[in-house]
C-alpha atoms as a PDB file:
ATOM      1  CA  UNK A   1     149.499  75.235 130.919  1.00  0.00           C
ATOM      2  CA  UNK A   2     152.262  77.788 129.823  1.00  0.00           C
ATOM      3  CA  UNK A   3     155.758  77.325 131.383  1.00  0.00           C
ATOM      4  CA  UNK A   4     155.458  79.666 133.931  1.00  0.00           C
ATOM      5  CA  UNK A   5     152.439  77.896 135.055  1.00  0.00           C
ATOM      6  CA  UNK A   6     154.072  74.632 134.966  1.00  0.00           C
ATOM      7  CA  UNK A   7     157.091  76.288 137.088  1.00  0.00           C
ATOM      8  CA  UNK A   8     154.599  77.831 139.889  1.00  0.00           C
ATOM      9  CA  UNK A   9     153.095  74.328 140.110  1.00  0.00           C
ATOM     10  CA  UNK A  10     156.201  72.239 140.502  1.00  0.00           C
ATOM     11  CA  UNK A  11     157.737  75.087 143.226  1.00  0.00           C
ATOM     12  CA  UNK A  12     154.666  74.352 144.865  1.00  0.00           C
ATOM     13  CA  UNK A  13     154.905  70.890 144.583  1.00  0.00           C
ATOM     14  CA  UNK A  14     158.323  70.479 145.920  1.00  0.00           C
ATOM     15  CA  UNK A  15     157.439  73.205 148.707  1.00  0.00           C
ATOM     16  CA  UNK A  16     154.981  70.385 150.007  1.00  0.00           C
ATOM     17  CA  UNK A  17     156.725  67.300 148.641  1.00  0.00           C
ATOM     18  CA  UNK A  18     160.383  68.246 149.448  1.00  0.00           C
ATOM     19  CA  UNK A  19     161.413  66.579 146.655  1.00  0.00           C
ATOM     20  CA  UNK A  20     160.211  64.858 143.089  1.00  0.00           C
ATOM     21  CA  UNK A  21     161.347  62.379 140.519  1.00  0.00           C
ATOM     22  CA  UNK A  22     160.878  63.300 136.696  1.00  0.00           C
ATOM     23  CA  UNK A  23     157.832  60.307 136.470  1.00  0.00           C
ATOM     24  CA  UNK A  24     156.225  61.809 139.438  1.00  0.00           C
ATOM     25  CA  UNK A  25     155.934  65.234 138.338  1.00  0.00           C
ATOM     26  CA  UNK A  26     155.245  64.417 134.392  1.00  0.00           C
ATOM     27  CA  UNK A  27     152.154  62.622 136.174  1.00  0.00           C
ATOM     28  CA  UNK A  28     150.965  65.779 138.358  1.00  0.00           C
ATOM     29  CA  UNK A  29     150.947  68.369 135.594  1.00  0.00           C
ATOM     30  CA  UNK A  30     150.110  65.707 132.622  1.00  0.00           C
ATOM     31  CA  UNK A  31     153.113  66.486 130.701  1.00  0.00           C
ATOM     32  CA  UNK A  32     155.885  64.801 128.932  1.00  0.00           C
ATOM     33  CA  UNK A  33     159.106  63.731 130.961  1.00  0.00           C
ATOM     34  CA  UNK A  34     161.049  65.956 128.627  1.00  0.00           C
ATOM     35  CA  UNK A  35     159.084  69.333 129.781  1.00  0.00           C
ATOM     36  CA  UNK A  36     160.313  68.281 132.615  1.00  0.00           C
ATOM     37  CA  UNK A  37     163.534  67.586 132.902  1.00  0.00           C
ATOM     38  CA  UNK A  38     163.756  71.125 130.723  1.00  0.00           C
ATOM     39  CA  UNK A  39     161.454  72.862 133.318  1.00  0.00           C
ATOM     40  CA  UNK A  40     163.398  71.138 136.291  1.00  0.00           C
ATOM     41  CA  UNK A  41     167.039  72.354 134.679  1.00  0.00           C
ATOM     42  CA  UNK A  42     165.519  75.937 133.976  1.00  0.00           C
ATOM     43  CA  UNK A  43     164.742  76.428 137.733  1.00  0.00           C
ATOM     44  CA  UNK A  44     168.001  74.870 138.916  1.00  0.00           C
ATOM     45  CA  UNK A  45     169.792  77.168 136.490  1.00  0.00           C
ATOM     46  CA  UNK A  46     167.844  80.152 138.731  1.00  0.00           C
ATOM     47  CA  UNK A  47     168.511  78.607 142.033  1.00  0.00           C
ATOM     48  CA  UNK A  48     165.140  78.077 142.542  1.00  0.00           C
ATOM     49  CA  UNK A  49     165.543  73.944 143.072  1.00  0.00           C
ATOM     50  CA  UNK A  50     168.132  71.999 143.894  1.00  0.00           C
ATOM     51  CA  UNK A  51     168.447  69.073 140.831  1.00  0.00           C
ATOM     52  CA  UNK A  52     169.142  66.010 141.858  1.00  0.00           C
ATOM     53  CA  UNK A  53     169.512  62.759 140.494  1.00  0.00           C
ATOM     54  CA  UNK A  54     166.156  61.412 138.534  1.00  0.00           C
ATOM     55  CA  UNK A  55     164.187  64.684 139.887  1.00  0.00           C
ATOM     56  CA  UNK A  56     164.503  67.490 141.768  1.00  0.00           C
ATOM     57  CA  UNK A  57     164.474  69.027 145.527  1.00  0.00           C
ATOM     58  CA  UNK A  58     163.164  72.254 147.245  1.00  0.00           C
ATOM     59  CA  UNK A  59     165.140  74.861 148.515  1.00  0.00           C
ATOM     60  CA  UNK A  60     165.011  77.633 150.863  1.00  0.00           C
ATOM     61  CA  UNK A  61     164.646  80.141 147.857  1.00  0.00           C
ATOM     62  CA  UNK A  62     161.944  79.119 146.290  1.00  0.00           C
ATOM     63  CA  UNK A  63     159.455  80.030 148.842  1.00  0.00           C
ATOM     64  CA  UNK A  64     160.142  83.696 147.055  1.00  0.00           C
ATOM     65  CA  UNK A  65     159.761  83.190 143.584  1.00  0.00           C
ATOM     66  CA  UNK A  66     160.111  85.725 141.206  1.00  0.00           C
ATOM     67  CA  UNK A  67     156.903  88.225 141.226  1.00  0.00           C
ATOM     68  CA  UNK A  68     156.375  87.719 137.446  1.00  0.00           C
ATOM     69  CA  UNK A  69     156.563  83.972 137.826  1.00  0.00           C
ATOM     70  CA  UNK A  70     153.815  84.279 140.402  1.00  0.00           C
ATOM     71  CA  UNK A  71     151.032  85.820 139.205  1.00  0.00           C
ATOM     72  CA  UNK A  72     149.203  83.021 138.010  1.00  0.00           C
ATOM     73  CA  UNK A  73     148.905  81.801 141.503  1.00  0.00           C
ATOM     74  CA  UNK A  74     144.803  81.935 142.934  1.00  0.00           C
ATOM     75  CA  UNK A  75     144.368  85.334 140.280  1.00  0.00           C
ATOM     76  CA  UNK A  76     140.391  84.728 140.784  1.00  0.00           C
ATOM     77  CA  UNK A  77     140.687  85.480 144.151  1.00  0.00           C
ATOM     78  CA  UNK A  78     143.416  88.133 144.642  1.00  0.00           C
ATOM     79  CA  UNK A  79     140.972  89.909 142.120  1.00  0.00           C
ATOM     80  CA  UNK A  80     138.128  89.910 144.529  1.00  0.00           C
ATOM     81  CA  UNK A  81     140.499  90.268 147.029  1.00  0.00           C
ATOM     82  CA  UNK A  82     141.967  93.790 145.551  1.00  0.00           C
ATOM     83  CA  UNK A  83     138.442  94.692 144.661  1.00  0.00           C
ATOM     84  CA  UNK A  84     136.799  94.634 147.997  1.00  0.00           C
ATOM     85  CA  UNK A  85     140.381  95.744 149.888  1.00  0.00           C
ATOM     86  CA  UNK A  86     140.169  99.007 147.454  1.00  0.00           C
ATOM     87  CA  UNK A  87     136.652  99.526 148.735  1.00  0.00           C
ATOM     88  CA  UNK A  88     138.423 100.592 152.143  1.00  0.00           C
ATOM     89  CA  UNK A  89     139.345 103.275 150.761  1.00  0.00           C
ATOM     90  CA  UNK A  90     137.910 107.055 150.387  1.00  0.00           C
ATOM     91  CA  UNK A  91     138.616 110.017 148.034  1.00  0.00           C
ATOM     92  CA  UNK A  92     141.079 112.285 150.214  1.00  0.00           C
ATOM     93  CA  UNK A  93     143.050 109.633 152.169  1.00  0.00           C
ATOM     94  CA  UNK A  94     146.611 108.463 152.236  1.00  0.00           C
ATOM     95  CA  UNK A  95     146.968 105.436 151.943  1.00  0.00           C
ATOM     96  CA  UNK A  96     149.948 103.036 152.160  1.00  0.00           C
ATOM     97  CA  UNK A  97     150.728 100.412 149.640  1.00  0.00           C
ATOM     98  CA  UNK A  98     153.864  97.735 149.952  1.00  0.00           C
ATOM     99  CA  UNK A  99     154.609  95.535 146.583  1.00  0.00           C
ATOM    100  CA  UNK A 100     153.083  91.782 145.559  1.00  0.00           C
ATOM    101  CA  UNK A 101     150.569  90.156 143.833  1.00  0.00           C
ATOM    102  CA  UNK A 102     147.782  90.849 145.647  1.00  0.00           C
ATOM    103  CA  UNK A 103     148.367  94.261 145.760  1.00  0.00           C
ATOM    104  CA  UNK A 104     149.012  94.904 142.316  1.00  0.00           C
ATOM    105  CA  UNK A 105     145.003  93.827 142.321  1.00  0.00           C
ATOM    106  CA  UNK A 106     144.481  96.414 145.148  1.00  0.00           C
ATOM    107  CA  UNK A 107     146.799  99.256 142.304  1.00  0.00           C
ATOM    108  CA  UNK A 108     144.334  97.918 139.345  1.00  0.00           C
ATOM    109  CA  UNK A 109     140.762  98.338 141.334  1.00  0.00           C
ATOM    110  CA  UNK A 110     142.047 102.037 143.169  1.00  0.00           C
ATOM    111  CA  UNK A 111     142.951 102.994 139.493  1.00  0.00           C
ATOM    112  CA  UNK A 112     139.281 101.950 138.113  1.00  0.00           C
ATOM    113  CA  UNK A 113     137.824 103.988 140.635  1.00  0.00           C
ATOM    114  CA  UNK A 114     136.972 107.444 139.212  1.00  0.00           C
ATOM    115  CA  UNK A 115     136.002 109.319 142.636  1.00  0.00           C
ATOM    116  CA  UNK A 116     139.847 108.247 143.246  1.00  0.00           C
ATOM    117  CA  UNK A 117     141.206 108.957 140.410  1.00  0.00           C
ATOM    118  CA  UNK A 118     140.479 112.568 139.870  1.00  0.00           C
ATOM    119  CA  UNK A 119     141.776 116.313 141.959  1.00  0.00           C
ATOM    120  CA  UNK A 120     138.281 117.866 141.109  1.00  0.00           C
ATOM    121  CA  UNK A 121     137.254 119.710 144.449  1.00  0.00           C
ATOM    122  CA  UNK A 122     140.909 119.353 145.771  1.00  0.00           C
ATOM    123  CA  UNK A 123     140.305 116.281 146.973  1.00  0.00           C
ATOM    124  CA  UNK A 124     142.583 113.806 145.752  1.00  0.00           C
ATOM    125  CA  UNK A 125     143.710 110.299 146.566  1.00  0.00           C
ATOM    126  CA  UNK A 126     147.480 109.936 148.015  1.00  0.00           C
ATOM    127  CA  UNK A 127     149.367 106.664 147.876  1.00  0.00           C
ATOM    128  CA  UNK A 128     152.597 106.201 149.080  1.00  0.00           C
ATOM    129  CA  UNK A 129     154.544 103.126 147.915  1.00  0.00           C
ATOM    130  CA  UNK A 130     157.654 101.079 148.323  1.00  0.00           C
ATOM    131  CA  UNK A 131     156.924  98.811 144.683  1.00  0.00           C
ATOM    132  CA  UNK A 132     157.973 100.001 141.262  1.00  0.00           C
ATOM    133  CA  UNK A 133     155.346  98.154 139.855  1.00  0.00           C
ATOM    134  CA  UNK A 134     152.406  99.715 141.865  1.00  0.00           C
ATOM    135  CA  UNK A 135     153.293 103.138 141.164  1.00  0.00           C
ATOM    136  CA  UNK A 136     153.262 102.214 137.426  1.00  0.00           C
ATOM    137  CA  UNK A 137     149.823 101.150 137.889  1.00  0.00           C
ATOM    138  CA  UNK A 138     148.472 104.007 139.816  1.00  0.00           C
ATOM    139  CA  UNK A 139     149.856 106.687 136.990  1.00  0.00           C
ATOM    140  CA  UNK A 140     148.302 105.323 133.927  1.00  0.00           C
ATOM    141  CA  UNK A 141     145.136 106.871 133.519  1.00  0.00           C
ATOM    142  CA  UNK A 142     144.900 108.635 136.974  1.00  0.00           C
ATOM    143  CA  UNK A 143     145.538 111.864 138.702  1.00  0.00           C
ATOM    144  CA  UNK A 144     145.888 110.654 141.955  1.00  0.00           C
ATOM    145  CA  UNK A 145     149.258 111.683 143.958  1.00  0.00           C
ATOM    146  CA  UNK A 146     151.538 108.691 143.686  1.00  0.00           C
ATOM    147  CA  UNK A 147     154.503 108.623 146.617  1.00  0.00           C
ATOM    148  CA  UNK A 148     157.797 106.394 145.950  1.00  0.00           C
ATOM    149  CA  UNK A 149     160.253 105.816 148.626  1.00  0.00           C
ATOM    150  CA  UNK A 150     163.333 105.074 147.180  1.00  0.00           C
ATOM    151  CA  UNK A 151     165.814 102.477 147.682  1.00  0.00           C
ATOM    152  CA  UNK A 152     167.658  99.495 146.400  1.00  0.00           C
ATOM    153  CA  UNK A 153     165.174  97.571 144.207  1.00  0.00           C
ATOM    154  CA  UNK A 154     164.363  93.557 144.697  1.00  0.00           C
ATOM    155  CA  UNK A 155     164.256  92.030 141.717  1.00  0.00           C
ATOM    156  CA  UNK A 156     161.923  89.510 143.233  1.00  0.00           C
ATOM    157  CA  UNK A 157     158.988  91.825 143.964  1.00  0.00           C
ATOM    158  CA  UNK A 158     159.947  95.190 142.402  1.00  0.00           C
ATOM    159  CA  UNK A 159     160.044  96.691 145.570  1.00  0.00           C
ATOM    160  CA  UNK A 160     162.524  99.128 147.042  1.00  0.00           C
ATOM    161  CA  UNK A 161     163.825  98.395 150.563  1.00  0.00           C
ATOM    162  CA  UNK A 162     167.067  99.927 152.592  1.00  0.00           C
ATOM    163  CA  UNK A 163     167.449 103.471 154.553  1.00  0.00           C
ATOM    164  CA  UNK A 164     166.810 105.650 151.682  1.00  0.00           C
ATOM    165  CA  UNK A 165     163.249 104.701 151.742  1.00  0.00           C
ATOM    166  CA  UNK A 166     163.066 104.213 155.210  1.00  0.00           C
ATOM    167  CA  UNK A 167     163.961 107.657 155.647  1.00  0.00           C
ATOM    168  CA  UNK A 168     160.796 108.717 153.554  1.00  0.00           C
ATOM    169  CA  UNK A 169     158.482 106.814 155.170  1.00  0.00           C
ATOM    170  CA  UNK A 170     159.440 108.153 158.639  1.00  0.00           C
ATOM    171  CA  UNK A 171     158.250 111.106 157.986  1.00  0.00           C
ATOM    172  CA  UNK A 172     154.568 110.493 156.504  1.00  0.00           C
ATOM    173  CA  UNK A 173     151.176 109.554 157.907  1.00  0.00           C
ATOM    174  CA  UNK A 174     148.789 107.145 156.724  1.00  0.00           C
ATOM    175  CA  UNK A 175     145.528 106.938 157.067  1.00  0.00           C
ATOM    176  CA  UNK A 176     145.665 103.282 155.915  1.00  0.00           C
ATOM    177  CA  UNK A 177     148.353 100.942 154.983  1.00  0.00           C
ATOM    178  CA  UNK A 178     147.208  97.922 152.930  1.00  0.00           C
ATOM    179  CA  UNK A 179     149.266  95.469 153.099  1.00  0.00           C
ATOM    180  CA  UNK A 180     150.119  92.025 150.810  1.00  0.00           C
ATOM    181  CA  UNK A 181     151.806  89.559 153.594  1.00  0.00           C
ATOM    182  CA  UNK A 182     153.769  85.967 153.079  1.00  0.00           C
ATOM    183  CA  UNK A 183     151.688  84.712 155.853  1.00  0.00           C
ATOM    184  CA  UNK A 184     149.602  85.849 158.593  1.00  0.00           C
ATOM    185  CA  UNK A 185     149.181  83.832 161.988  1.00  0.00           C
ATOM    186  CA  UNK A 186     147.016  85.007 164.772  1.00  0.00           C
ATOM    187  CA  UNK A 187     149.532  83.943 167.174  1.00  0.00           C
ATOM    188  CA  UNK A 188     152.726  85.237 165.164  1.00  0.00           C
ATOM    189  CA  UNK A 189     151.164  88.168 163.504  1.00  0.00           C
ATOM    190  CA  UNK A 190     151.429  89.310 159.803  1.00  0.00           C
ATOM    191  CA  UNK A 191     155.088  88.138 158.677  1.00  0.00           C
ATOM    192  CA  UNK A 192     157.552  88.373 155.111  1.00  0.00           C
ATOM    193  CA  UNK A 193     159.764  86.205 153.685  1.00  0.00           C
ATOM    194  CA  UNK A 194     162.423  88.617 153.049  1.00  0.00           C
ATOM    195  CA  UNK A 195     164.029  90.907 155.888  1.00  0.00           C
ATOM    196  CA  UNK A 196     164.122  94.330 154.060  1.00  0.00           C
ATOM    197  CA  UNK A 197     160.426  94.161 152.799  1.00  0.00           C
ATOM    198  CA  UNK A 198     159.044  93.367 156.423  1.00  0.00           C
ATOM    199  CA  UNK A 199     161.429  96.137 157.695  1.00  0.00           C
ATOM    200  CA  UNK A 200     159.338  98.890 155.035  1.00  0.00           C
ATOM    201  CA  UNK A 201     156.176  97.438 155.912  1.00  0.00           C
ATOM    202  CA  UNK A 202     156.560  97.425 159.755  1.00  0.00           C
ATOM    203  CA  UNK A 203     157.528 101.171 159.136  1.00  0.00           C
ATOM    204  CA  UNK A 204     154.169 101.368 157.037  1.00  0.00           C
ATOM    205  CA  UNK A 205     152.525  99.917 160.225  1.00  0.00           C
ATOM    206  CA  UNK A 206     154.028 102.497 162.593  1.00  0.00           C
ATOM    207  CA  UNK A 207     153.102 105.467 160.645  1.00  0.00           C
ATOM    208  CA  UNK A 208     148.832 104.082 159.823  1.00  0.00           C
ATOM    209  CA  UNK A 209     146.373 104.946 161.811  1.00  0.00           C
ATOM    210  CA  UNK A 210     144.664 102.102 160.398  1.00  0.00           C
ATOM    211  CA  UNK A 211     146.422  98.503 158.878  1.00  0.00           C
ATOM    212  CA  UNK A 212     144.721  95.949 156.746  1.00  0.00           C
ATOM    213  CA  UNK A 213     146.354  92.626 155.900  1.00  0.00           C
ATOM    214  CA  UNK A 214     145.735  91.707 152.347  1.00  0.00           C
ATOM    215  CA  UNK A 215     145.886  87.786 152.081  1.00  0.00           C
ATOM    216  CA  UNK A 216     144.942  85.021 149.500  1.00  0.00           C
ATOM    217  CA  UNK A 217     143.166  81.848 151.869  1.00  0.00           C
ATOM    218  CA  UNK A 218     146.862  79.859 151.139  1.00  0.00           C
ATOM    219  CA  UNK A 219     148.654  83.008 153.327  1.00  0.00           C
ATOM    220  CA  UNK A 220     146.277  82.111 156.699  1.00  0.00           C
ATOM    221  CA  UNK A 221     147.859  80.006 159.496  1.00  0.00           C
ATOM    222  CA  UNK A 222     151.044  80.088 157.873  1.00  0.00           C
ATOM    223  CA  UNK A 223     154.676  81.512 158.573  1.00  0.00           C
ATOM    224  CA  UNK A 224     157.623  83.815 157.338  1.00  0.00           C
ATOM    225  CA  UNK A 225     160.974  84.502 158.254  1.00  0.00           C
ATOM    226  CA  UNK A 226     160.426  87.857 159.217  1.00  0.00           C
ATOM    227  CA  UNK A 227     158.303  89.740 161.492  1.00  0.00           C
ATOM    228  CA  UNK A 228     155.921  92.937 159.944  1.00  0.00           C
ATOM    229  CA  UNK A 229     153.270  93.410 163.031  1.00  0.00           C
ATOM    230  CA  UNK A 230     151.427  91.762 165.805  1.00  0.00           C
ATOM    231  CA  UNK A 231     148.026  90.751 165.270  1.00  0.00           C
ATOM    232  CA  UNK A 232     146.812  93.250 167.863  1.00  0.00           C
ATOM    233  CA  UNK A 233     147.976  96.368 165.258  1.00  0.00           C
ATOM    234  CA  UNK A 234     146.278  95.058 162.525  1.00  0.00           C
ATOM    235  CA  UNK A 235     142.493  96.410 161.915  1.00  0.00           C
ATOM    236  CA  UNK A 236     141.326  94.156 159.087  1.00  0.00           C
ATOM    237  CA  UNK A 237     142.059  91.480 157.430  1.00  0.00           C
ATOM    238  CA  UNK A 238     141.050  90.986 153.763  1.00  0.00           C
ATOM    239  CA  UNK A 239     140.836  87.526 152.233  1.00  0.00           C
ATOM    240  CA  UNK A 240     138.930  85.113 149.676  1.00  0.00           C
ATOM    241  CA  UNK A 241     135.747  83.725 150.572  1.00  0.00           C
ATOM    242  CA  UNK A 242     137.469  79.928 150.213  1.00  0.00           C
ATOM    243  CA  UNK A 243     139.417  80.660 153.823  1.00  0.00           C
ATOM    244  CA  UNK A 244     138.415  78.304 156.544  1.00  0.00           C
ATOM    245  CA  UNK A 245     136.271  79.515 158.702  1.00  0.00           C
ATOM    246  CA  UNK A 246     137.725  77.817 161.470  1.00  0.00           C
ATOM    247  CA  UNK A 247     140.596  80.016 160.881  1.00  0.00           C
ATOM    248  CA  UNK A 248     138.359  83.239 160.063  1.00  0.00           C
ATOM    249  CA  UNK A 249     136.333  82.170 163.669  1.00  0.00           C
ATOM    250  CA  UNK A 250     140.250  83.054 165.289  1.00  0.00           C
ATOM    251  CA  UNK A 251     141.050  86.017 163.640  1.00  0.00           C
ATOM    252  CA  UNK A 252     137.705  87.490 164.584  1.00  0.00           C
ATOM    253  CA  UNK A 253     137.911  85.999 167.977  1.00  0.00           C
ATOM    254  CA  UNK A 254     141.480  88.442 167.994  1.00  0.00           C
ATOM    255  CA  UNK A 255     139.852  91.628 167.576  1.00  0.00           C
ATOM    256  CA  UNK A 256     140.127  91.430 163.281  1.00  0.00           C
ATOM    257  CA  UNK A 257     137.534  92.448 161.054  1.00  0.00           C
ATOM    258  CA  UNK A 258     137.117  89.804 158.287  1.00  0.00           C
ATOM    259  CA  UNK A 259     136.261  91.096 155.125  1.00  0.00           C
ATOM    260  CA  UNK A 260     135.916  87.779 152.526  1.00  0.00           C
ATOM    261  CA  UNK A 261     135.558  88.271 149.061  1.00  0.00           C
END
């Protein structure tokens, strides 16, 4: 387990914990107690824990962890995942396409799409993005029309939230936004930890005629500081095929298509 690994695992640990001694969390990841007291002082020194005496304590930050720090998080699935979400989409659209993990999956499998990829006939894909990193991965190798609304850029998730892309996206249409989410709840809706990116996405929402959630199985049931949509403006909702289907049952029993992958 590399250290980036090991620092996804004990964020997640102390997420669900609250808080854990040196012993206990040597034992969980089958390391030495020197890892991690280094791994322990490396997060503190990012504000991602709160060190305390003999271990270490969660935080209200570290529910957002770094986007390169979480990549290693269920990558089987948010392969699949990007793979069948990319399938929703046709040669000729616009499409919509916020920052994340997940997404980036959704970026890699549009990109490996040739009938996407090219202008031949003068029909040619459109995406319009919020995420520095996305856009990267829709230009290499493509010729599909990339769209960046600009703003101040979150170090967190490489995506660029504030007016100055607000101001963009007001003035587009989509024919489908896909959207990576913090959490989605069929009561609450599809929600994001941080306030700027779930003010760019709702706008995403308002201007698609058509709005899929992208989720990993750990995103269902579960909530976020702040609101992106309602359940009742989302079409689709796609999500790994290790979900439980008592939760995929409610979604569908809201008006959602399920798409598992």
């Amino acid at each position: 387990m590399d250290r980036y690994a090991r620092w996804n695992a004990l964020v997640e640990l102390l997420s669900q914990r609250g808080q854990l001694t040196v012993a206990e969390a040597a034992e969980a990841l089958r390391v030495s107690e020197a890892t991690i007291r280094r791994d322990f002082e490396q997060l503190a020194e990012q504000q991602l824990i709160t060190r305390t005496r003999g271990g270490a304590a969660a935080n209200g930050v570290a529910y957002d962890l770094p986007l390169r720090y979480k990549t290693a998080r269920h990558s089987s699935e948010k392969r699949r995942i990007g793979e069948a979400a990319a399938a929703l989409v046709s040669p000729g659209m616009v499409v919509g396409l916020n920052g994340g993990t997940t997404t980036t999956e959704v970026a890699r499998a549009l990109a490996a799409r040739p009938e996407l990829t090219s202008d031949r006939g003068g029909v040619q894909l459109t995406v319009v993005t919020n995420a520095l990193n996305i856009a990267n991965e829709l230009l290499v190798g493509s010729r599909m029309k990339v769209v960046v609304a600009g703003g101040v850029v979150r170090p967190q998730s490489y995506e660029l939230v504030g007016p100055l892309g607000a101001a963009l996206l007001a003035e587009v249409n989509l024919d489908l936004v896909l959207l990576g989410v913090d959490a989605i709840n069929v009561g609450l809706g599809a929600a994001a930890h941080h306030e700027g990116e779930a003010a760019m996405n709702r706008l995403m929402v308002q201007r698609a005629r058509r709005v899929a959630i992208i989720a990993d199985s750990s995103k269902l049931d579960g909530q976020a500081f702040a609101q992106i949509c309602a359940t009742d403006q989302i079409e689709t909702l796609v999500t790994d095929a290790g979900a439980d289907p008592t939760l995929v049952a409610g979604f569908t029993a809201a008006g959602l298509r399920v798409v598992t992958a």
